[in-house]
Protein backbone atom coordinates (compact mmCIF):
# COMPACT_ATOMS: atom_id res chain seq x y z
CA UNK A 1 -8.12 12.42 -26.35
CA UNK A 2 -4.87 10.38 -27.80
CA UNK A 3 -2.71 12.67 -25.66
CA UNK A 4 -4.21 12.18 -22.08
CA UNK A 5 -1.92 11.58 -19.25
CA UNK A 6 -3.46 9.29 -16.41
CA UNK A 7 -2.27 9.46 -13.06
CA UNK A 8 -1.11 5.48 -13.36
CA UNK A 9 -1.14 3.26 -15.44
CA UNK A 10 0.12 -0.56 -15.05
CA UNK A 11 2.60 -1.54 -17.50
CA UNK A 12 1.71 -4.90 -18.84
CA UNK A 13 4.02 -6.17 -21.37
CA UNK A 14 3.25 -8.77 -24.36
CA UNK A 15 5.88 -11.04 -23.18
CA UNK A 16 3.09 -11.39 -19.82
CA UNK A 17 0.52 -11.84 -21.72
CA UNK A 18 1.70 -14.35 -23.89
CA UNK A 19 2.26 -16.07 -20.31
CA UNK A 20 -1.04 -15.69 -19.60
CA UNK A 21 -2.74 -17.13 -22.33
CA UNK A 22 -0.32 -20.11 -21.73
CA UNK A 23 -1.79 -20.77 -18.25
CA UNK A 24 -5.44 -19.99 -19.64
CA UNK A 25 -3.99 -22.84 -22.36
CA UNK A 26 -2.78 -25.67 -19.10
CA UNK A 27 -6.35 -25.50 -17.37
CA UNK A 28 -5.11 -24.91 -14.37
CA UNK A 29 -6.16 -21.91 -13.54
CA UNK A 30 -6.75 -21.69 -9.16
CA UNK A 31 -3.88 -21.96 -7.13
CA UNK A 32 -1.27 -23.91 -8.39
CA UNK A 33 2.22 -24.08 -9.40
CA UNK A 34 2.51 -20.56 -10.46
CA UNK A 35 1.42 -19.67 -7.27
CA UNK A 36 3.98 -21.83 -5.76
CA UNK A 37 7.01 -20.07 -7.85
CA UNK A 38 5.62 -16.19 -7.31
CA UNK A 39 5.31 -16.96 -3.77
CA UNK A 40 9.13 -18.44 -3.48
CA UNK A 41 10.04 -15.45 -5.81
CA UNK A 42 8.24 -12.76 -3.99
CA UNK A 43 10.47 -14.34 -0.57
CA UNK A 44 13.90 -14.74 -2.15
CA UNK A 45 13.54 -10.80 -3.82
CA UNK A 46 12.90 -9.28 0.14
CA UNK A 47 15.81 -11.15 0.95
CA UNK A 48 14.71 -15.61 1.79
CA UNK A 49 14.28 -15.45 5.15
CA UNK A 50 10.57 -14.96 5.28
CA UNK A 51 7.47 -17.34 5.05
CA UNK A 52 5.84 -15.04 1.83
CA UNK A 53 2.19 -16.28 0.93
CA UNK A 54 -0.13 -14.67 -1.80
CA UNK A 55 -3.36 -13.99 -1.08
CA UNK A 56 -6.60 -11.96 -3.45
CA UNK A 57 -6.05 -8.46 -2.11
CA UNK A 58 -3.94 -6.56 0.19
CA UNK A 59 -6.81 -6.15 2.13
CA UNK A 60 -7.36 -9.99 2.43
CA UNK A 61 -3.64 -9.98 3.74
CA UNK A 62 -4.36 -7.25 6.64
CA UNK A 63 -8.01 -8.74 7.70
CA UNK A 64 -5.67 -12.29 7.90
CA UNK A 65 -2.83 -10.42 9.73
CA UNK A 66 -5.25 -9.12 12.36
CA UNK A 67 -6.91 -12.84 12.46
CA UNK A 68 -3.76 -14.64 13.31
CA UNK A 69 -2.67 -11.83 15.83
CA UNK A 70 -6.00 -12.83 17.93
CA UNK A 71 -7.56 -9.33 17.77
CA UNK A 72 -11.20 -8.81 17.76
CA UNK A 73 -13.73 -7.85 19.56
CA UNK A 74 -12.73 -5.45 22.34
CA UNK A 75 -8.98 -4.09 21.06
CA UNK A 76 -7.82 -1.34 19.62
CA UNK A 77 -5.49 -0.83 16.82
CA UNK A 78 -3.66 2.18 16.05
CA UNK A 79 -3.75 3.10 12.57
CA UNK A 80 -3.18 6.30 11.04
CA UNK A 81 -5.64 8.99 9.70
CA UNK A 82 -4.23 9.41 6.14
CA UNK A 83 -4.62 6.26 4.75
CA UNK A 84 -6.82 4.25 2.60
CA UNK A 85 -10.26 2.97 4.19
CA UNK A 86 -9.04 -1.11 3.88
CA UNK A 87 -6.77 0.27 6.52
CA UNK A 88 -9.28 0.69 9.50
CA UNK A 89 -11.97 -1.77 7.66
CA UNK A 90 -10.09 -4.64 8.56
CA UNK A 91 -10.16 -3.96 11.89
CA UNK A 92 -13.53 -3.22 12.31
CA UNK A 93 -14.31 -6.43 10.60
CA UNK A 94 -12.67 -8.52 13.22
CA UNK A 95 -14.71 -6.56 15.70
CA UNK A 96 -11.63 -4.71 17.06
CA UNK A 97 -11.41 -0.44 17.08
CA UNK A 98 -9.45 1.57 14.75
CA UNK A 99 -7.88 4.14 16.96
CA UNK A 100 -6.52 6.89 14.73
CA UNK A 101 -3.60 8.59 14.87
CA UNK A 102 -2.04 11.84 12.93
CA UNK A 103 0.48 12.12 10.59
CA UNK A 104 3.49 14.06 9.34
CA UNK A 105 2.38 17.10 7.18
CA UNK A 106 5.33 16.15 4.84
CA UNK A 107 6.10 12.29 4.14
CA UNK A 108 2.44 11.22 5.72
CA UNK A 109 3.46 8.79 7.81
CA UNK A 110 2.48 7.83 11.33
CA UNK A 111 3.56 9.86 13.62
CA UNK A 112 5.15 7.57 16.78
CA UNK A 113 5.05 10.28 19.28
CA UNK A 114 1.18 10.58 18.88
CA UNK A 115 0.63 6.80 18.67
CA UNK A 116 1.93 5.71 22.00
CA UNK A 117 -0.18 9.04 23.82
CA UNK A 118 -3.29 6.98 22.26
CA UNK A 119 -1.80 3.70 23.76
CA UNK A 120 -4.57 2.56 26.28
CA UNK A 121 -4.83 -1.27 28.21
CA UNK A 122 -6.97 -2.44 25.44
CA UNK A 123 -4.12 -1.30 22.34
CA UNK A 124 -3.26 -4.66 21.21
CA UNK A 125 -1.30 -3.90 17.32
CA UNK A 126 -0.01 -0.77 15.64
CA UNK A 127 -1.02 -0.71 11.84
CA UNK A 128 1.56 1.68 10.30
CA UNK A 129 1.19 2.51 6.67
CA UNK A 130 4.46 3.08 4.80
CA UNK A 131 3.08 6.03 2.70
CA UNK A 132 3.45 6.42 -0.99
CA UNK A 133 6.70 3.79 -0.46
CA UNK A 134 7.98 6.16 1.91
CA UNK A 135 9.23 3.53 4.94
CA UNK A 136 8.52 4.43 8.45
CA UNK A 137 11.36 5.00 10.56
CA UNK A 138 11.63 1.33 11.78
CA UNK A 139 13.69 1.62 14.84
CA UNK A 140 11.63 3.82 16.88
CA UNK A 141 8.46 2.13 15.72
CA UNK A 142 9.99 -1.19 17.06
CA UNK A 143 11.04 0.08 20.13
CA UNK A 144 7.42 1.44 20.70
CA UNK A 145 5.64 -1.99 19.79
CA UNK A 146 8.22 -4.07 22.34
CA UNK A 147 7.51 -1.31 25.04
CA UNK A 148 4.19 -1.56 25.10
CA UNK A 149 4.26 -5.38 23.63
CA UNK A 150 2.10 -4.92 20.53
CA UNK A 151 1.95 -6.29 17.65
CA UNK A 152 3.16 -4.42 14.58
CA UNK A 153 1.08 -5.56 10.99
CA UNK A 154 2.73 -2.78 8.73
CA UNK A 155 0.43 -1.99 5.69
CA UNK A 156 2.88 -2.09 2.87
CA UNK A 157 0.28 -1.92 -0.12
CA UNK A 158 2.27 1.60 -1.69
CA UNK A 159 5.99 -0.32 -0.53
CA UNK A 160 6.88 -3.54 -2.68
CA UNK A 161 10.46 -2.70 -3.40
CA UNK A 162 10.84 -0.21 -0.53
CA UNK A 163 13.69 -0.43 1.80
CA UNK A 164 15.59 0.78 4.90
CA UNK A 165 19.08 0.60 3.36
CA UNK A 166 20.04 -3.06 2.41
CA UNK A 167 16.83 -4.32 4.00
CA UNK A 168 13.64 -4.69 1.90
CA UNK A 169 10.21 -3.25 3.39
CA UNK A 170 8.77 -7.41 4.25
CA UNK A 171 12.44 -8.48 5.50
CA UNK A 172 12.67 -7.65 9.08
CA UNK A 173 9.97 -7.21 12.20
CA UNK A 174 6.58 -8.74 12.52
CA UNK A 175 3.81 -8.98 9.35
CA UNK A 176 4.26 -6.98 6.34
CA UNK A 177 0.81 -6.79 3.95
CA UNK A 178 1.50 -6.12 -0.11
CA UNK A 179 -0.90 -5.29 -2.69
CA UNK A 180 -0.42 -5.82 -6.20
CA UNK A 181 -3.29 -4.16 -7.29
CA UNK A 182 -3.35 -2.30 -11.02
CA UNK A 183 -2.31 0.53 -9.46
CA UNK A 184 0.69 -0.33 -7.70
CA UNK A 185 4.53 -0.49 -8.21
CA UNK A 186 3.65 -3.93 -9.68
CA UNK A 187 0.47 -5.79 -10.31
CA UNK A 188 -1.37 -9.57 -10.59
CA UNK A 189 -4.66 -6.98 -11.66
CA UNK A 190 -6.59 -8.13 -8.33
CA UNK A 191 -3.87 -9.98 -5.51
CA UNK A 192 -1.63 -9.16 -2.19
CA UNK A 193 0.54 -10.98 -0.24
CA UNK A 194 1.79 -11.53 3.90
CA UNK A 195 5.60 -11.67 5.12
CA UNK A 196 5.77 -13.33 8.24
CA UNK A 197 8.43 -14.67 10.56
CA UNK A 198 6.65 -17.57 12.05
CA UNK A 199 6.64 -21.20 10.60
CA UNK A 200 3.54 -21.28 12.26
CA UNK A 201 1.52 -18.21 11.71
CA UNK A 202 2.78 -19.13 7.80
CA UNK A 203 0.48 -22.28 8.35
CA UNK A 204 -2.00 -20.51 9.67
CA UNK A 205 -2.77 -17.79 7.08
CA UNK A 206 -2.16 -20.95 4.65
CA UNK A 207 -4.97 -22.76 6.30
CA UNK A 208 -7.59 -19.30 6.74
CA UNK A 209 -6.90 -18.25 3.15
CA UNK A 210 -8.69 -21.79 1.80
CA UNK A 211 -11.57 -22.31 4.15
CA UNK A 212 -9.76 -23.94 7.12
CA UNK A 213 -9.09 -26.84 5.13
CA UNK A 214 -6.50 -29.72 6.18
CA UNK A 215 -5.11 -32.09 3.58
CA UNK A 216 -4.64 -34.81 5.55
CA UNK A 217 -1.84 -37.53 4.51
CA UNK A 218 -4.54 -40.48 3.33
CA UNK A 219 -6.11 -37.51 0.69
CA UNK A 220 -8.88 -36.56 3.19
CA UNK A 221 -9.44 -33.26 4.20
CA UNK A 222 -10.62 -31.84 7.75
CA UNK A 223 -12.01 -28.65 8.19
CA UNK A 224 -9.51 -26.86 11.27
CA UNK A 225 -10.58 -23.46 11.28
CA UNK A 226 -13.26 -20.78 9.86
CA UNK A 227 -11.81 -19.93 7.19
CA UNK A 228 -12.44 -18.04 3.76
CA UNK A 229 -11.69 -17.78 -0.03
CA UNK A 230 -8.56 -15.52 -0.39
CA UNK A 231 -6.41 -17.84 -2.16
CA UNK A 232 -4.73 -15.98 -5.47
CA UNK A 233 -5.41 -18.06 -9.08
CA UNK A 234 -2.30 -18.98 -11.04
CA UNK A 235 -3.52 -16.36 -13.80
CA UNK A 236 -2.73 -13.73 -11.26
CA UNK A 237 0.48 -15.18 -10.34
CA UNK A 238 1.45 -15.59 -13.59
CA UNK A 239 1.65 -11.86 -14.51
CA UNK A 240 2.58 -11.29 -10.96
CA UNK A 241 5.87 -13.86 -11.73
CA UNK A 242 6.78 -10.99 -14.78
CA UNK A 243 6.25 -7.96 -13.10
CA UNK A 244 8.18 -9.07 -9.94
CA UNK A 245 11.64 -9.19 -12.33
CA UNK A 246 10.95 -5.89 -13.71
CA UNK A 247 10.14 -3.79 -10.37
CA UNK A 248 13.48 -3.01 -9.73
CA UNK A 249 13.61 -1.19 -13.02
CA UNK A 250 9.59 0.23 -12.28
CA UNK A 251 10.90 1.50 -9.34
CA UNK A 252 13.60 3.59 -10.53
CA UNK A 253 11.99 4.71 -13.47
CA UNK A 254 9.37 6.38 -10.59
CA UNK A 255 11.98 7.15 -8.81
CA UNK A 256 13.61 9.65 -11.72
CA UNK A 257 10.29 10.90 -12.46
CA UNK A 258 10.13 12.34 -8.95
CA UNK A 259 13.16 13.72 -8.80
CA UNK A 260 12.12 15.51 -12.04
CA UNK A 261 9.17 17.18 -10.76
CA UNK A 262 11.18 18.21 -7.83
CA UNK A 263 13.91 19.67 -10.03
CA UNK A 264 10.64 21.18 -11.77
CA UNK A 265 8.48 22.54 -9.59
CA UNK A 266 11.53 23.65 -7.15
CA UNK A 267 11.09 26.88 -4.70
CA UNK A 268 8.54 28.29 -7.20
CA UNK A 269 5.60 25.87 -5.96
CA UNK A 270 3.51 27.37 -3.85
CA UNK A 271 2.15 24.11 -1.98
CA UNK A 272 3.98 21.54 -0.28
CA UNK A 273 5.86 18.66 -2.10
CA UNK A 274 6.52 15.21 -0.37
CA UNK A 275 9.11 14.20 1.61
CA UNK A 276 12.24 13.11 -0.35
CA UNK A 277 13.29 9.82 1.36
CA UNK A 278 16.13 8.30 -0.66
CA UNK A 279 16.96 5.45 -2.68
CA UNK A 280 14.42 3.33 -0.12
CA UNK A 281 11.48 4.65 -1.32
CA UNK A 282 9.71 3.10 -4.40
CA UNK A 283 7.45 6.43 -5.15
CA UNK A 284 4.02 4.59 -5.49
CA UNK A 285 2.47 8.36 -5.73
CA UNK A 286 3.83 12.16 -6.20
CA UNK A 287 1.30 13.99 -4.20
CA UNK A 288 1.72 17.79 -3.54
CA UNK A 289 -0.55 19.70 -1.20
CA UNK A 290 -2.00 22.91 -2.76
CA UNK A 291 -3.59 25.64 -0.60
CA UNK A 292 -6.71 25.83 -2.71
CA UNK A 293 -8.35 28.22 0.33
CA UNK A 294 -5.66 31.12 -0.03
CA UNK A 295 -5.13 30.47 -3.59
CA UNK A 296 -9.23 31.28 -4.54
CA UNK A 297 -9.59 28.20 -6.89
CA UNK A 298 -11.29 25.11 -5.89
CA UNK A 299 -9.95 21.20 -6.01
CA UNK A 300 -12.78 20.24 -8.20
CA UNK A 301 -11.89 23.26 -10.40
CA UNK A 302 -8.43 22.55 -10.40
CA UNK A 303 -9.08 18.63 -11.26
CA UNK A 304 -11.48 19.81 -13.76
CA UNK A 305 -8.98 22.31 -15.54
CA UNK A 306 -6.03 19.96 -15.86
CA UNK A 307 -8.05 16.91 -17.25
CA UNK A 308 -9.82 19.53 -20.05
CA UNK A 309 -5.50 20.16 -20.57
CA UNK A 310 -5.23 15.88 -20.63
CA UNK A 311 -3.84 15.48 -17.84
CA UNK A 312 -5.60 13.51 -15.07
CA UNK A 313 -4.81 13.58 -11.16
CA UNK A 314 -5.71 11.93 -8.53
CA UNK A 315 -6.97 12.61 -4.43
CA UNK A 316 -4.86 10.53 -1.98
CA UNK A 317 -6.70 10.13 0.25
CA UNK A 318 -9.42 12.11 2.02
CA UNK A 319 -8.89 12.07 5.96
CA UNK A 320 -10.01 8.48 7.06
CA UNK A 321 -11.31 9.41 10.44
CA UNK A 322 -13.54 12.40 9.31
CA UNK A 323 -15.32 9.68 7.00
CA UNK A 324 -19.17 8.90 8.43
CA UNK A 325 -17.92 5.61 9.42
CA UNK A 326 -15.27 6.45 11.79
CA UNK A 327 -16.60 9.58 13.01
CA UNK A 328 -18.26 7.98 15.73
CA UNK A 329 -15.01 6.34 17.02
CA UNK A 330 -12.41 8.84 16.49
CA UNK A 331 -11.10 9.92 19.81
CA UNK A 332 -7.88 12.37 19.30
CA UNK A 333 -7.61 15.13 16.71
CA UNK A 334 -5.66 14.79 13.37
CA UNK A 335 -5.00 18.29 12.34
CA UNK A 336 -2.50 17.54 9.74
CA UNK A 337 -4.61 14.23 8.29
CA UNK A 338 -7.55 16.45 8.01
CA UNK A 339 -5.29 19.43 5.79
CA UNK A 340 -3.79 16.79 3.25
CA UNK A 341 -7.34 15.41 3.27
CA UNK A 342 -8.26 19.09 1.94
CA UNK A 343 -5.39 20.35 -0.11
CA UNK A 344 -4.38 16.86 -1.52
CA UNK A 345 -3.09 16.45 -5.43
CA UNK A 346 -2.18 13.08 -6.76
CA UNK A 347 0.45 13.82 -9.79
CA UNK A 348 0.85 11.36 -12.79
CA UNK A 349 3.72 8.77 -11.80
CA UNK A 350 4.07 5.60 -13.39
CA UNK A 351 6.84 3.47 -15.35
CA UNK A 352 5.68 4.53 -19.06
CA UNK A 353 5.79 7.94 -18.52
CA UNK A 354 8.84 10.21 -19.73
CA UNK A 355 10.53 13.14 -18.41
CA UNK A 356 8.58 15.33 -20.45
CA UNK A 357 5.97 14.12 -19.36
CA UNK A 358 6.39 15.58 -15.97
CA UNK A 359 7.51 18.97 -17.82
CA UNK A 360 3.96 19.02 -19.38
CA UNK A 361 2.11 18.36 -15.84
CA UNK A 362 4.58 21.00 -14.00
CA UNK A 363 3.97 23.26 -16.93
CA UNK A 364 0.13 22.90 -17.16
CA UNK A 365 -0.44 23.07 -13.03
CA UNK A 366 1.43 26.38 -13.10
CA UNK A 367 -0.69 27.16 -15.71
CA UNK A 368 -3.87 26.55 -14.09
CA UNK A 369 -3.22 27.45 -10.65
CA UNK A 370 -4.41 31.34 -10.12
């Protein structure tokens, strides 16, 4: 139908794609000097102080983070139960344990108390996800990671743009991952990037991210390391160059569309809507919980109903650890993971939508819900 309301879409304008076909036009296409500018562009917006290199994925970024950190086979990694999978992947693919940890039943973030009662001898990093652009309380999580000296690799796919005050989300602490996948806060279609402090973990991801290769000063190369293919093309970068000037104004656009469907859906709702945050957050996703048990409808019937009314939503995310990969691993209980995993809603939120847009979904999910 014309009408139909997805619950993102990326907003690509023609301006980008002219830019595009001008890099498609130059012939160099793999990493190059576009890389080179979005990388120094993606630094100098979280504030120039940080070593900022772009990689294929967000998940390439964490796998890489958990590489340089020296974790593998025999640590554990606290990461929390309401996430997506690439989350606890990663560390499984380095041979490490995904120890998983509950979350708030309101903003879905980690909750700190729980993660340092799962500390053990063998807990090595703490792999907070900043939820929906919703930043974790960074003091406290900080003061946990130098208590128990861990390493802290925060999974900022849903936070480009985020920020604790003046301080962007990638600015401060240890290793911040990015995604910039289509349905982020901005996009290169398939790419990520890594913050980092150190000059020489910079190097490192630098050399892992193009098969441990060396340029050496006579033009040779030397092979230093076992590393992959995860460096991003300069067709990514390109659009990712575009979309990096206009997030500030993506971000408050998604901004005043939440606050609409809070001014909306108000005391009436009969679920439970996000936590707020404030001008920090970058509102990646709206999602509401719905108590689809007490309320006799189903999710799939609920789903169903509002896309037959054009409206499409989204399920973010089902609880990680009950998944049949984890299940075998998963050591503490995560009541409140496993509820959002049940009662979950994903709302429409994304730059080219209009207020009444969100008047239409509010209207429509009163509608349908019993």
């Amino acid at each position: 139908m014309n009408d139909f309301l997805p619950f993102t879409r990326p907003t690509i304008d023609e301006h980008t794609i002219q830019g595009v076909a001008e890099v498609m036009r130059s012939g160099w296409l793999a990493t190059g000097p576009n890389v080179s500018h979005f990388e120094q562009a993606l630094s100098d917006y979280i504030g120039g102080q940080r070593h900022v290199l772009a990689l294929t994925s967000g998940t390439a970024a964490l796998e890489l983070a958990l590489d340089i950190c020296g974790i593998g086979p025999g640590d554990e990694v606290l990461v929390p139960a309401m996430t997506f999978a690439a989350t606890a992947n990663v560390v499984m693919r380095v041979g490490a344990v995904p120890i998983f940890v509950d979350v708030d039943l309101h903003s879905r973030n980690i909750l700190l108390d729980q993660a340092e009662e799962a500390i053990t001898d063998r807990t090595r990093a703490i792999m907070p996800v900043h939820y929906s652009g919703l930043p974790v309380d960074r003091e406290p999580l900080y003061e946990l990671a130098e208590k128990h000296k861990l390493r802290v690799i925060e999974d900022a796919a849903h936070a480009i743009g985020s920020a604790w005050g003046e301080d962007k989300v990638g600015s401060l602490g240890d290793i911040a991952c990015f995604s910039f996948h289509p349905n982020k806060n901005m996009t290169t279609i398939e790419g990520g990037a890594l913050s980092v402090a150190s000059e020489v973990e910079a190097r490192q991801i630098e050399n892992l991210r193009f098969h441990g290769i060396d340029r050496l000063d006579d033009g040779s190369i030397d092979v230093t390391a076992a590393g992959g293919k995860y460096n991003l093309s300069d067709v990514a970068a390109r659009i990712g160059i575009d979309q990096l000037t206009s997030l500030d104004a993506f971000n408050n656009k998604r901004r005043m569309l939440a606050y609409r469907y809070y001014d909306q859906l108000g005391d009436s709702f009969p679920g439970i809507l996000p936590t707020r945050g404030d001008a920090g957050h970058s509102w990646h996703m709206f999602t509401v919980l719905l108590p689809f048990d007490e309320l006799g409808q189903t999710r799939q019937a609920f789903i169903k109903a509002m896309h037959e009314r054009g409206i499409g939503v989204g399920m973010h995310y089902p609880a990680l650890h009950e998944m049949t990969l984890y299940q075998t691993i998963n050591r503490h209980p995560c009541p409140n993971a496993s509820r959002i995993g049940r009662e979950t809603i994903t709302l429409p939120l994304f730059p080219g939508m209009e207020m009444a847009d969100v008047d239409r979904v509010c209207a429509t999910m009163m509608d349908v819900l019993p």
